[in-house]
C-alpha atoms as a PDB file:
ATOM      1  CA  UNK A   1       0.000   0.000   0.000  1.00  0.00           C
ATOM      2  CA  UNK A   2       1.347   3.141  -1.048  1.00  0.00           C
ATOM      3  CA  UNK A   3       0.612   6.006   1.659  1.00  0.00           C
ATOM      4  CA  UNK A   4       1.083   9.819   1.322  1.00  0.00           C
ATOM      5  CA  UNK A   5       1.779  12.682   3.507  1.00  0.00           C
ATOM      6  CA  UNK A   6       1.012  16.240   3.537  1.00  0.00           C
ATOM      7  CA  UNK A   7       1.965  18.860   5.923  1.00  0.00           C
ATOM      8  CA  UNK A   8       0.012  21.787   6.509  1.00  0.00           C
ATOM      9  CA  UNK A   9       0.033  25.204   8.444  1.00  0.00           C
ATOM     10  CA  UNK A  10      -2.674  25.649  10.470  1.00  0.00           C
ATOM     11  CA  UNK A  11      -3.337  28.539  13.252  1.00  0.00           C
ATOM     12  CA  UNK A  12      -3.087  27.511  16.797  1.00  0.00           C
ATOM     13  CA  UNK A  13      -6.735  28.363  18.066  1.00  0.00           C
ATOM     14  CA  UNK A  14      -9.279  25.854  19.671  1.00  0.00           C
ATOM     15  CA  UNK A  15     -11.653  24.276  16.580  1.00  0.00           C
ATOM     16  CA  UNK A  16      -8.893  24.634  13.748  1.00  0.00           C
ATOM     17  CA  UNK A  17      -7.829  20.729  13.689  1.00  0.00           C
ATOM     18  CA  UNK A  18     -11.286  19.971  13.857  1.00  0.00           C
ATOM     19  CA  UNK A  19     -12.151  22.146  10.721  1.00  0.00           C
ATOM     20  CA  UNK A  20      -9.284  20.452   9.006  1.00  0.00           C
ATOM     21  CA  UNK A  21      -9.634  17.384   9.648  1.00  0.00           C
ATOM     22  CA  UNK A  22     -13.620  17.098   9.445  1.00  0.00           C
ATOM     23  CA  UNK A  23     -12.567  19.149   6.010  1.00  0.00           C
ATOM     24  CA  UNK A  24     -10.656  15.731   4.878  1.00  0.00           C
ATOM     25  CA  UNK A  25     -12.745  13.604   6.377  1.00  0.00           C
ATOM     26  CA  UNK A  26     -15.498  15.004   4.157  1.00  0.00           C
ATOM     27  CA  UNK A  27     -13.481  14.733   1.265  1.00  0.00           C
ATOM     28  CA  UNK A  28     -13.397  11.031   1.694  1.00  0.00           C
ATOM     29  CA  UNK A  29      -9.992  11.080   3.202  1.00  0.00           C
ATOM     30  CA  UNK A  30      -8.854   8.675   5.577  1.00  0.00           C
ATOM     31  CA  UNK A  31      -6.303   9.427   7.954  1.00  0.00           C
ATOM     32  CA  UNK A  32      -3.134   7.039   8.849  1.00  0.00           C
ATOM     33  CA  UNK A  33      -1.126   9.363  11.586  1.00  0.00           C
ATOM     34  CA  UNK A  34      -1.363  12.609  12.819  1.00  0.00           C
ATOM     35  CA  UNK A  35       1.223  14.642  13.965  1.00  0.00           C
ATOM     36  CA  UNK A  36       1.097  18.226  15.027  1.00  0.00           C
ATOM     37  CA  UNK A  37       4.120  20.589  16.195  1.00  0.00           C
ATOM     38  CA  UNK A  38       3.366  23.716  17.996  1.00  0.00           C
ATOM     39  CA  UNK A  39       5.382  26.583  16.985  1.00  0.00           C
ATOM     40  CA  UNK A  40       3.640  29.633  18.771  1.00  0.00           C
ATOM     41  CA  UNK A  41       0.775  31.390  16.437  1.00  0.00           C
ATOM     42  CA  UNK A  42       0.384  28.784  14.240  1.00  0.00           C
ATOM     43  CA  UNK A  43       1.318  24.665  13.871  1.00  0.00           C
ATOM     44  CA  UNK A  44       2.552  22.032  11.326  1.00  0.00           C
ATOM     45  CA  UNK A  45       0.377  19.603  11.116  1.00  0.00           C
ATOM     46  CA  UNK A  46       1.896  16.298   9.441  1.00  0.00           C
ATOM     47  CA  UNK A  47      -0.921  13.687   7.854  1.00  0.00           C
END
């Protein structure tokens, strides 16, 4: 199985990983991993 990542700047406020991911899982996308860094205002979220 061939698996794919993206990484993706998101702002560090309560409800943005949920709009992202609900955004995805919308899309039909399913997710393997998560990984988010916190780097003050905003975050890199790894998928």
């Amino acid at each position: 199985m061939k698996l794919k990542q993206i990484v993706i700047s998101i702002e560090n406020s309560p409800g943005r990983l949920l709009e992202v991911t609900r955004a995805l899982g919308d899309a039909g996308i399913n997710l393997r991993a998560l990984n988010l860094v916190d780097t003050g205002a905003f975050g890199q979220l790894r998928l």
